[in-house]
Protein backbone atom coordinates (compact mmCIF):
# COMPACT_ATOMS: atom_id res chain seq x y z
CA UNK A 1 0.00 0.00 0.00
CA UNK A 2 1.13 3.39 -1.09
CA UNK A 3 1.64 6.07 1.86
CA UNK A 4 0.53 9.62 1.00
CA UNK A 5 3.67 11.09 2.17
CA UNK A 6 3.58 14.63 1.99
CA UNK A 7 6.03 17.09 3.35
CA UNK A 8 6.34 18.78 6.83
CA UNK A 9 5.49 22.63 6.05
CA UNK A 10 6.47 25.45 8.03
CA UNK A 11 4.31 28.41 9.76
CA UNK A 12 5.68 30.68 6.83
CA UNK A 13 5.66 28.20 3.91
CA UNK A 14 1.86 27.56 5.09
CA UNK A 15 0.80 31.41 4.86
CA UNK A 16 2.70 31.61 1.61
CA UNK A 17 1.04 29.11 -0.11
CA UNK A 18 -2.02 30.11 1.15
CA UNK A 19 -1.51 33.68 -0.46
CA UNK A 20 -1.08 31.51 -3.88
CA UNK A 21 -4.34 30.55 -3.79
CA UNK A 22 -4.75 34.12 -4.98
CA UNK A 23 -1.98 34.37 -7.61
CA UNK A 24 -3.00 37.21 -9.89
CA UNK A 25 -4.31 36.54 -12.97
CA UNK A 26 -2.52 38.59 -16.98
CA UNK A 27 -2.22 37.49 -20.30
CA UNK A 28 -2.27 33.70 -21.09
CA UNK A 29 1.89 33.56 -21.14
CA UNK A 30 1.99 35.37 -17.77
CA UNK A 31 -0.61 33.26 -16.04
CA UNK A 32 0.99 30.13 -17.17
CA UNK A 33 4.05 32.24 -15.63
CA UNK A 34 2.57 32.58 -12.68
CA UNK A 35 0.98 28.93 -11.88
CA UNK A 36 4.16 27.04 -12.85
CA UNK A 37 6.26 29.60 -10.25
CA UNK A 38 2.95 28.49 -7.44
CA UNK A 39 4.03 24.71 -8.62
CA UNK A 40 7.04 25.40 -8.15
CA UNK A 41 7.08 26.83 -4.85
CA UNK A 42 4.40 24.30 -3.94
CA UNK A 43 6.98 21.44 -4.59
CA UNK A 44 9.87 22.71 -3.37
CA UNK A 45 9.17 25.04 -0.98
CA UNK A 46 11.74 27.55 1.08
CA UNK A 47 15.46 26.43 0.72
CA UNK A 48 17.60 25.03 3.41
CA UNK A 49 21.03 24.77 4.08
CA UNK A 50 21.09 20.99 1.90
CA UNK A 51 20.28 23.23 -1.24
CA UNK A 52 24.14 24.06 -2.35
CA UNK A 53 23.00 27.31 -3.40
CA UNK A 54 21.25 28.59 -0.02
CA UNK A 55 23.90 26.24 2.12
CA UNK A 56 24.62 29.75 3.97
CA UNK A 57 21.37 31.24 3.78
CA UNK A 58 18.80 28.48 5.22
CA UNK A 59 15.09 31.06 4.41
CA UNK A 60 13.29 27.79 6.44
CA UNK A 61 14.70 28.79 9.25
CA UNK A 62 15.59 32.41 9.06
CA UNK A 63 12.34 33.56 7.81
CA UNK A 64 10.11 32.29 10.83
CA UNK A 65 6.79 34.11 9.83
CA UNK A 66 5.29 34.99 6.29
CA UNK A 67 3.19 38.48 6.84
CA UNK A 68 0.46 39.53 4.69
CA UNK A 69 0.98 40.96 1.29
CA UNK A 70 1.06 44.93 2.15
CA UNK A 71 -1.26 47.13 0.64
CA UNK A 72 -1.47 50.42 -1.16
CA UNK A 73 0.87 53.01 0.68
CA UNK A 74 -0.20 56.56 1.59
CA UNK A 75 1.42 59.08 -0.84
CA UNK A 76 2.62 61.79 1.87
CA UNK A 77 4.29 58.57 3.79
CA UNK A 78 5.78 56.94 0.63
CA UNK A 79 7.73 60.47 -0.19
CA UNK A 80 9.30 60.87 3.13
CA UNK A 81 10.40 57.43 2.96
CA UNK A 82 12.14 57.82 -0.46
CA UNK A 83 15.46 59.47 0.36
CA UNK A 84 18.65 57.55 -1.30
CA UNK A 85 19.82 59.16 -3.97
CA UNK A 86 17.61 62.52 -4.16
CA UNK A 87 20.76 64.49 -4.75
CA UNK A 88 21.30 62.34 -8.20
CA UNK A 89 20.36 64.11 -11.31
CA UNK A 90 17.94 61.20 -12.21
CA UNK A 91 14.64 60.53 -13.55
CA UNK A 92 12.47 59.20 -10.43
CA UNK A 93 10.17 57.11 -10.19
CA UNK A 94 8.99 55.43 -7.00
CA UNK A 95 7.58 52.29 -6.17
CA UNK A 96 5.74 51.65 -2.54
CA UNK A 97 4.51 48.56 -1.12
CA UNK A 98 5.21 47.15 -4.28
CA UNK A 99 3.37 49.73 -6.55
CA UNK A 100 4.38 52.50 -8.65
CA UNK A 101 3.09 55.66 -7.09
CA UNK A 102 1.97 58.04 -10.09
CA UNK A 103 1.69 60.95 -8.20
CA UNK A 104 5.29 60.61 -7.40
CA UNK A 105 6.92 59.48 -10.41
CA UNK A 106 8.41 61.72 -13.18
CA UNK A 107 6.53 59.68 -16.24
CA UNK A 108 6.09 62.76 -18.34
CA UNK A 109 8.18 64.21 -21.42
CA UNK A 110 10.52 61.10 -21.49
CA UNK A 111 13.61 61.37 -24.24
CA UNK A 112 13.41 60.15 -27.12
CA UNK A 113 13.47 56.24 -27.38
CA UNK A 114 12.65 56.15 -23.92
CA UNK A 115 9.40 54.48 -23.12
CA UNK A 116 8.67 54.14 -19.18
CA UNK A 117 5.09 51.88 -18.00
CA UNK A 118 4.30 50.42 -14.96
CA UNK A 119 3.41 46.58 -15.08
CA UNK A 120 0.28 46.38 -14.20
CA UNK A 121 -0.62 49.00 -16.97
CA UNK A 122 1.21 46.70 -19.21
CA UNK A 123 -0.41 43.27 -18.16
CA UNK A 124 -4.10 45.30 -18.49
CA UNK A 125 -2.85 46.94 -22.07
CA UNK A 126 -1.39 43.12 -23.09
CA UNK A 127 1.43 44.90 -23.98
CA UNK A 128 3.86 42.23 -26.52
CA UNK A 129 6.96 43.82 -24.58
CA UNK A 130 5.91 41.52 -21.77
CA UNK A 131 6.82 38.37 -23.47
CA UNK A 132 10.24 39.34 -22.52
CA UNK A 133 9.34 38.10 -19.26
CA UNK A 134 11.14 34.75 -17.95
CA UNK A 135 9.92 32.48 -15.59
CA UNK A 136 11.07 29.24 -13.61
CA UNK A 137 14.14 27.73 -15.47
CA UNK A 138 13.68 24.09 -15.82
CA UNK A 139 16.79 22.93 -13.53
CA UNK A 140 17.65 26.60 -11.96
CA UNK A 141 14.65 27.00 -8.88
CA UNK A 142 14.47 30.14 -6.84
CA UNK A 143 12.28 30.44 -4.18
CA UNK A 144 12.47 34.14 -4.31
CA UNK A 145 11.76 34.29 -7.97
CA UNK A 146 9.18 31.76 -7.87
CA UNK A 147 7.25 33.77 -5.13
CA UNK A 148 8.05 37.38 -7.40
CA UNK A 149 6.43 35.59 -10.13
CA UNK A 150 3.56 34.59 -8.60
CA UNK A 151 2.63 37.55 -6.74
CA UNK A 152 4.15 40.64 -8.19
CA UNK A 153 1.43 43.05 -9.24
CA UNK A 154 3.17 46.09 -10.62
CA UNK A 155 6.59 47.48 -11.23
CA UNK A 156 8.31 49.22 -14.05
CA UNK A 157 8.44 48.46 -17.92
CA UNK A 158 11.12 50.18 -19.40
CA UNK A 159 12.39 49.67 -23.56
CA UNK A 160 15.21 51.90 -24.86
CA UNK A 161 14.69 52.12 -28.60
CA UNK A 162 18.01 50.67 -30.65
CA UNK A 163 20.73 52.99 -31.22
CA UNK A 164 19.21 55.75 -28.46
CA UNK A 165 21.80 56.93 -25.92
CA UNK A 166 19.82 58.22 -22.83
CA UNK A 167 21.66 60.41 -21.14
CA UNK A 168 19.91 60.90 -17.95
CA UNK A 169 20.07 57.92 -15.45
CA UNK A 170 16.47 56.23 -14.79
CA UNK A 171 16.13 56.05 -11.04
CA UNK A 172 13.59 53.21 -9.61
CA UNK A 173 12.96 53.96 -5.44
CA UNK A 174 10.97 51.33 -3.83
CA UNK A 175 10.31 51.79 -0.36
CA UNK A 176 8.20 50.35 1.90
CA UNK A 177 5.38 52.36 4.06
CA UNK A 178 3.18 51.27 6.84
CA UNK A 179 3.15 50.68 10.16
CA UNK A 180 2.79 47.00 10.28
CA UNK A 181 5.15 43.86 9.00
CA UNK A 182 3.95 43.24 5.20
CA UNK A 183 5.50 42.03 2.29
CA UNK A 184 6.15 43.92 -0.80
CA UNK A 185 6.44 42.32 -4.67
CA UNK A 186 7.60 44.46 -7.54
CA UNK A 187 8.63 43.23 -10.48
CA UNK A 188 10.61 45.61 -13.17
CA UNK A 189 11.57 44.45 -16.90
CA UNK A 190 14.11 46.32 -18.58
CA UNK A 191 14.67 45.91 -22.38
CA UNK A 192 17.51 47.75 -24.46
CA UNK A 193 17.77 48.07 -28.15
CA UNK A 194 20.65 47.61 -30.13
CA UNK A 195 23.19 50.17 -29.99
CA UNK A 196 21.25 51.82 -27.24
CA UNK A 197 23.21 53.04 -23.96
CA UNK A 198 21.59 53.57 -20.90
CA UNK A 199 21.52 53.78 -16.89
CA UNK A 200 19.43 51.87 -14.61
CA UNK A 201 19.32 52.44 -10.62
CA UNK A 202 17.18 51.40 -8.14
CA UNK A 203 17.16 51.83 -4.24
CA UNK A 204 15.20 49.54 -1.28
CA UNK A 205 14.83 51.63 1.78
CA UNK A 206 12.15 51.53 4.82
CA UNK A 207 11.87 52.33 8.74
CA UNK A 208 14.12 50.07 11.07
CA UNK A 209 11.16 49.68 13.81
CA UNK A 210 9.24 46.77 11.28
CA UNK A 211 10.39 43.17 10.67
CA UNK A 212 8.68 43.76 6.92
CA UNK A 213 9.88 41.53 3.64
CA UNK A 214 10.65 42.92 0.46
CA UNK A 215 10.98 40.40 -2.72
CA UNK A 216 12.04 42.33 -5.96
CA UNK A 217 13.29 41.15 -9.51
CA UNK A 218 14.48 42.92 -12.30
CA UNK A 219 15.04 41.45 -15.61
CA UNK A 220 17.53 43.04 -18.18
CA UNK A 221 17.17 42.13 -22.34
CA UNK A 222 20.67 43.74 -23.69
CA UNK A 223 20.34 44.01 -27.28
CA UNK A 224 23.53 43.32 -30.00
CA UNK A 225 26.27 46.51 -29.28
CA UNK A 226 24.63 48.03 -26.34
CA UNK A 227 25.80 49.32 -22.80
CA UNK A 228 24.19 49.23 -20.00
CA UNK A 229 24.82 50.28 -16.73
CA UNK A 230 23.01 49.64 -13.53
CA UNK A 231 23.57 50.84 -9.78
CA UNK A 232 21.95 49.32 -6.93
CA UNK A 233 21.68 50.66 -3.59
CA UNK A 234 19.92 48.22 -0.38
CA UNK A 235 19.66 50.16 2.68
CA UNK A 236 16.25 48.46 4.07
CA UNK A 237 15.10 49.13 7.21
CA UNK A 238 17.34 46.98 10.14
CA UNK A 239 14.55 44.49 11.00
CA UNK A 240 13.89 43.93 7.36
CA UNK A 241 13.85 40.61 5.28
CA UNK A 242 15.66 41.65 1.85
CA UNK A 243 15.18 39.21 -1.14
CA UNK A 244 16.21 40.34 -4.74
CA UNK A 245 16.73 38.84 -8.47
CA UNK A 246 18.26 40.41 -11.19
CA UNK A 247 18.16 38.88 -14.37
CA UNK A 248 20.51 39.72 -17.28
CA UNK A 249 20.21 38.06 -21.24
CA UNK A 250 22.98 39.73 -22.65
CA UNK A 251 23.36 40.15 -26.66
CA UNK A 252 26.81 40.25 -29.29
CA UNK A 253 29.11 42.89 -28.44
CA UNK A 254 26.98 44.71 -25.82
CA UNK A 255 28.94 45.74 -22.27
CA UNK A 256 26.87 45.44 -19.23
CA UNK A 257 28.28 46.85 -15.83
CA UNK A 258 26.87 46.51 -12.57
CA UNK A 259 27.18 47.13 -9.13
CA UNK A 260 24.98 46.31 -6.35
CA UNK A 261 25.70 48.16 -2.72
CA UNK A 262 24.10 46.36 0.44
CA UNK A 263 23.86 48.29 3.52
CA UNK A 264 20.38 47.58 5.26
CA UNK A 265 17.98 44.30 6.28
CA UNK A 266 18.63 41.66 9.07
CA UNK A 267 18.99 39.09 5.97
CA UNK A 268 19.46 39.96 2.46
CA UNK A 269 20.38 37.71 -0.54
CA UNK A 270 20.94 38.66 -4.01
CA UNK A 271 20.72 36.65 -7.03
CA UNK A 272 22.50 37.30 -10.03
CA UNK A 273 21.90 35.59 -13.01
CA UNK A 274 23.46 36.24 -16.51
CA UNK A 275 23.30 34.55 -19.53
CA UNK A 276 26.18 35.79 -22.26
CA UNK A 277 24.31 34.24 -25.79
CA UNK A 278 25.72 37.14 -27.71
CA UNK A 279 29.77 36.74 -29.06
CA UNK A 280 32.13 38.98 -27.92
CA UNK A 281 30.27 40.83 -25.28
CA UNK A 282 31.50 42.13 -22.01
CA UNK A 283 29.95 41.94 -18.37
CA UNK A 284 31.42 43.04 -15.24
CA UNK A 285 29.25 42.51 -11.35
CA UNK A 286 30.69 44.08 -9.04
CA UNK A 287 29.45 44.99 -5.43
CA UNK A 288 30.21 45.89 -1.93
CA UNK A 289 28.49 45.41 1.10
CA UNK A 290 28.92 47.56 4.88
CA UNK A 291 27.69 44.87 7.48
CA UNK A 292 27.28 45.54 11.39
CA UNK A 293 25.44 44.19 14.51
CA UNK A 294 23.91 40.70 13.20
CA UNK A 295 23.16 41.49 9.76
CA UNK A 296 23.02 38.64 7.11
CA UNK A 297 23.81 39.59 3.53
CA UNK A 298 24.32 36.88 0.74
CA UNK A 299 25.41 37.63 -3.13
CA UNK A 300 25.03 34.34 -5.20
CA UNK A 301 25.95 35.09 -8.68
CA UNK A 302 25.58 32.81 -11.83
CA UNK A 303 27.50 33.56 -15.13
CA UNK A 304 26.43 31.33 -18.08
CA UNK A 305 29.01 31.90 -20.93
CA UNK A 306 27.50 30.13 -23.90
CA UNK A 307 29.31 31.76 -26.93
CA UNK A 308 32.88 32.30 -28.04
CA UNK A 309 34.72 35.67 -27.42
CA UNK A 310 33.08 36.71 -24.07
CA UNK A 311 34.71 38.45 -21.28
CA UNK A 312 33.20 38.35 -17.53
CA UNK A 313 34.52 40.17 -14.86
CA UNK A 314 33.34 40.12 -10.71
CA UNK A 315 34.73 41.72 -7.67
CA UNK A 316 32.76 41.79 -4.64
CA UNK A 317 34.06 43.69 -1.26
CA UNK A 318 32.71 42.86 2.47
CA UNK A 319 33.16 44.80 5.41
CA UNK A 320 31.94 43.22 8.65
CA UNK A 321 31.76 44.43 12.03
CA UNK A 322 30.22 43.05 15.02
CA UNK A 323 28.51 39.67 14.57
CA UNK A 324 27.74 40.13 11.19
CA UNK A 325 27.85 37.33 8.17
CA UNK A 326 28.96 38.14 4.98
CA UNK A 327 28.41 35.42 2.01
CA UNK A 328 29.30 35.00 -1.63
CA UNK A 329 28.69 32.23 -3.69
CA UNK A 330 29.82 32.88 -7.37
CA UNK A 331 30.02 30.58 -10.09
CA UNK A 332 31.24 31.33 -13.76
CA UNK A 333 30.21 28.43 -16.18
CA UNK A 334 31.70 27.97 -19.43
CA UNK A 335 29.68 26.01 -22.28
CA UNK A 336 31.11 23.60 -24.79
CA UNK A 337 31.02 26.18 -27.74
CA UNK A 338 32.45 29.06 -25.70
CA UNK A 339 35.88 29.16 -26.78
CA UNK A 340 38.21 32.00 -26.12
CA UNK A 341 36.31 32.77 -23.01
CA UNK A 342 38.04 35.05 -20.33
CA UNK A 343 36.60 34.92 -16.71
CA UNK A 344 37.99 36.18 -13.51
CA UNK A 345 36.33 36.53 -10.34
CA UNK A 346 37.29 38.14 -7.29
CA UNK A 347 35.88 38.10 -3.45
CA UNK A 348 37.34 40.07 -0.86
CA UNK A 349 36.52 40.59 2.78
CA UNK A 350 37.79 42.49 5.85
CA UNK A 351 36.80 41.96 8.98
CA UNK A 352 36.70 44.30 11.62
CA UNK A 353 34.30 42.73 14.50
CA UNK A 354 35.76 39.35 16.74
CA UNK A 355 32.46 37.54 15.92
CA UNK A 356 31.45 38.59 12.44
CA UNK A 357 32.01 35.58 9.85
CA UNK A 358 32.63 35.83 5.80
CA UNK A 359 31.58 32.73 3.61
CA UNK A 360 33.20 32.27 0.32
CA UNK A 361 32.56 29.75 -2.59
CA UNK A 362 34.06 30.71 -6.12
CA UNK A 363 33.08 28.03 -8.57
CA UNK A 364 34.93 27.52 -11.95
CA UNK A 365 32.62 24.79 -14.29
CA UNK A 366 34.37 24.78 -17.63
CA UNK A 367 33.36 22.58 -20.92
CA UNK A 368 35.45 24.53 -23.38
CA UNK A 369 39.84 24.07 -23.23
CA UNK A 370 40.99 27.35 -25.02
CA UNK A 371 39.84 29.27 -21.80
CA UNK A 372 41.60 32.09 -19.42
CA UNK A 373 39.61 31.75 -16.13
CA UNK A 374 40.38 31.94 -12.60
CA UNK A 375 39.05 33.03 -9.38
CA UNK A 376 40.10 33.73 -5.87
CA UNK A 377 38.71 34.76 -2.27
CA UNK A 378 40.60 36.76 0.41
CA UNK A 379 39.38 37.23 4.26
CA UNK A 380 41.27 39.27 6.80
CA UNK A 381 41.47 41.96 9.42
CA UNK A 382 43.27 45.47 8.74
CA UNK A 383 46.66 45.64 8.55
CA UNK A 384 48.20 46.28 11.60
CA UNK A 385 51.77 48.19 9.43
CA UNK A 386 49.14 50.15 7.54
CA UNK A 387 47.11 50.94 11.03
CA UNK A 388 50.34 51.99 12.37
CA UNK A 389 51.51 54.00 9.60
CA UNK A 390 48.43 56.42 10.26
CA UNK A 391 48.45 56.44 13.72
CA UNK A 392 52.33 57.29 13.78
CA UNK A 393 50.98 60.37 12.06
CA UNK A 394 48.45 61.51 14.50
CA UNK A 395 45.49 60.16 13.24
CA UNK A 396 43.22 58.73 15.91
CA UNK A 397 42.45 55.55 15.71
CA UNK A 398 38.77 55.64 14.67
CA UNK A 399 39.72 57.79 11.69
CA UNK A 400 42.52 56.02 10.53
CA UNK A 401 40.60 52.64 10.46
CA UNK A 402 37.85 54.70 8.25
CA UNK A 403 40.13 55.85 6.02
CA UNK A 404 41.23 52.04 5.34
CA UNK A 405 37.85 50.93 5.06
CA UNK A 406 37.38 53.51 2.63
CA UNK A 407 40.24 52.59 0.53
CA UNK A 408 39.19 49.06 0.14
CA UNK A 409 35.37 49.46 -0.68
CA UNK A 410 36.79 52.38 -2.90
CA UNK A 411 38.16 49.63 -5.52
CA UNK A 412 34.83 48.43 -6.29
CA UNK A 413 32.92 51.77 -6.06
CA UNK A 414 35.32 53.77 -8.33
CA UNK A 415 33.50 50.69 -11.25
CA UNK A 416 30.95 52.77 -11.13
CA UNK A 417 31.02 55.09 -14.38
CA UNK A 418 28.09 57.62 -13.10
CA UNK A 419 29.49 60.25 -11.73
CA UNK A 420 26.65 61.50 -9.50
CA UNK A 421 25.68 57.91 -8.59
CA UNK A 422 29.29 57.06 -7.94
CA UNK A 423 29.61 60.35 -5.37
CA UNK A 424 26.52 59.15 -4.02
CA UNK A 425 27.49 55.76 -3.05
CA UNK A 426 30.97 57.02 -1.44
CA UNK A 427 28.24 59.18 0.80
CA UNK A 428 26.45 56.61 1.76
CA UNK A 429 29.82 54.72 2.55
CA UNK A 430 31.06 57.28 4.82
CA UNK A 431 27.69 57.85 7.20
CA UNK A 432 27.92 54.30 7.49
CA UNK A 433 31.59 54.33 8.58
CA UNK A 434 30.94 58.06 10.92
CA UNK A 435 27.67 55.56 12.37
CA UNK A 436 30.26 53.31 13.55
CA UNK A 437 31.39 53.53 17.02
């Protein structure tokens, strides 16, 4: 006789798929999207630490409760909330509780071969720009992405005409409002045209009193010859659950730089995934994250070269202080037919607290055998000669180890080709360090 065995669920993975009873109905492609993402979540539930790629970030245990989806945020409360990068010369457009806010977003007299929609005006439009949209990758599951999938309602639709150069960075800030735990979905889809250039940024920020959840996902579609950059800046709210994809399908000859800054949340992870199916083209992922009482932040990256010619580069920098974990899990894989691949990735960590921890777990899977690809990890505490140096100079010892800190987040930062966004991100690097006591 056959058991019905059926697996033990958790308080959280309970109220979650309970809220999938109510996935969202669009188009025929994205509700097929959406039920195969409740499937999969439905099978597979949260991650634990005997899934390789959430070893170091177990969600069935660190996220103990699931709290109800949030709902439409005030106006007045969502524009006090939004402060990273006002000073940026940027187009803004914000996005609260998981909703573009209209009243708040600059939508009108966009450059030309600029086209800016929210999602949920595209999903009631059946706009074709949607097809663009992925879902669950046979052999690849996400729990994060499965549950954006299913449950994102709105975001922002973005398509840079081929050959347009847009000058003015587009600015995305989602914050959270409300004063009780909820969980926010957004879900963005960026597509640029061939020969197009153009910069992307988007900021997660919300109050430090709430244990609320944030789940975002952007998707990128890089056309043949085009550059893209994008910024990102996390500095969610200290009780906050932080979970983020981004997405990248990069074509021939295109250049796509990136660099994600994590400041905020109890736990964040960040997935990276990018296929290279163009030959020829260049990506770099770069990042940095400021870490302090018992903050958990995880990068997992995924670089799929498929074609010949491509270049990849990744450097990552951690600081931790206090009891603070710092993890990065980043694998390059190289395909059969991409020959004359070049991949090097780098992690680096220093560690200024006696408790804090730093995972690392650089992966190399190569098919091809006319290659150049390596990778390497580093994990220490300052320099003692270089402490000494500055101190023997009369700087006091708070300030010198700031000025250190400084200097080795400043390798990654100074990736950042934006001038105002890169300013902006050495700002937010130094309240963090003058916060530190």
């Amino acid at each position: 006789m056959n058991a019905d065995i059926r697996p033990i669920r958790t308080p959280a993975e309970q109220a979650i798929l309970a809220s999938l009873g109510t996935v969202p109905e669009g188009g025929d492609r994205l509700a097929d999207l959406r039920r195969a993402a409740a499937r999969a979540f439905e099978e597979n539930g949260l991650p634990h630490r005997r899934v390789e790629e959430w070893k170091y970030t177990d969600l069935r245990s660190l996220m103990r409760e699931a709290v109800p989806v949030a709902g439409a945020a005030a106006v007045a409360e969502a524009d006090a909330r939004a402060r990273l990068l006002r000073g940026v010369e940027a187009r803004r457009i914000v996005v609260a509780n998981g909703a573009v806010v209209p009243e708040l977003s600059d939508l009108a007299d966009l450059e030309a071969g600029l086209t800016v929609t929210t999602l949920s005006a595209a999903i009631a439009a059946g706009d074709e720009v949607l097809s663009r949209l992925g879902g669950i990758q046979p052999g690849r599951y996400d729990a994060a992405l499965a549950l954006n999938t299913a449950l994102a309602k709105d975001g922002v639709v973005v398509t840079v005409a081929p050959g347009a150069k847009i000058e003015r960075p587009l600015h995305v800030a989602h914050v959270f409002a409300g004063t009780s735990a909820a969980a926010s979905y957004a879900r963005s889809l960026v597509v640029v045209g061939a020969g197009a250039a153009f910069t992307y940024a988007e900021s997660f920020e919300g109050p430090d009193g709430l244990a609320y959840q944030a789940n975002a996902a952007t998707e990128f579609v890089v056309g043949d010859e085009a550059h893209l950059d994008v910024v990102r800046l996390q500095e969610d709210g200290a009780g906050a659950f932080h979970l983020a994809t981004m997405l990248f399908a990069v074509g021939r000859e295109s250049k796509v730089h990136t660099f994600s800054f994590s400041l905020g949340a109890g736990v964040a992870r960040t997935s990276l995934y990018a296929t290279l199916s163009g030959e020829n083209s260049h990506v770099g992922f770069n990042g940095a994250a400021l870490l302090k009482n018992r903050q958990h932040a995880d990068t997992t990256l995924y670089v799929d070269h498929q074609v010949p010619g491509c270049e990849s580069r990744e450097l990552f920098k951690h600081v931790l202080d206090d009891s603070s974990r710092g993890v990065f899990q980043g694998k390059i894989v190289v395909r059969q037919a991409a020959q004359k691949t070049d991949g090097r990735m780098m992690s680096r960590a220093l560690v200024l607290g006696d408790e804090a921890e730093m995972d690392n777990k650089p992966e190399l899977e190569i098919f091809a055998d006319d290659v150049q690809c390596g990778h390497g990890a580093t994990c220490g505490a300052i320099d003692d000669e270089l402490l000494f140096y500055l101190r023997a100079r009369g700087i006091p010892m708070k300030e010198a180890q700031s000025l250190l800190v400084q200097a080795f987040v400043g390798e990654a930062v100074e990736t950042v080709e934006h001038d105002g966004l890169r300013e902006a991100l050495v700002e937010r690097a130094e309240a963090w360090l003058a916060a530190r006591a």
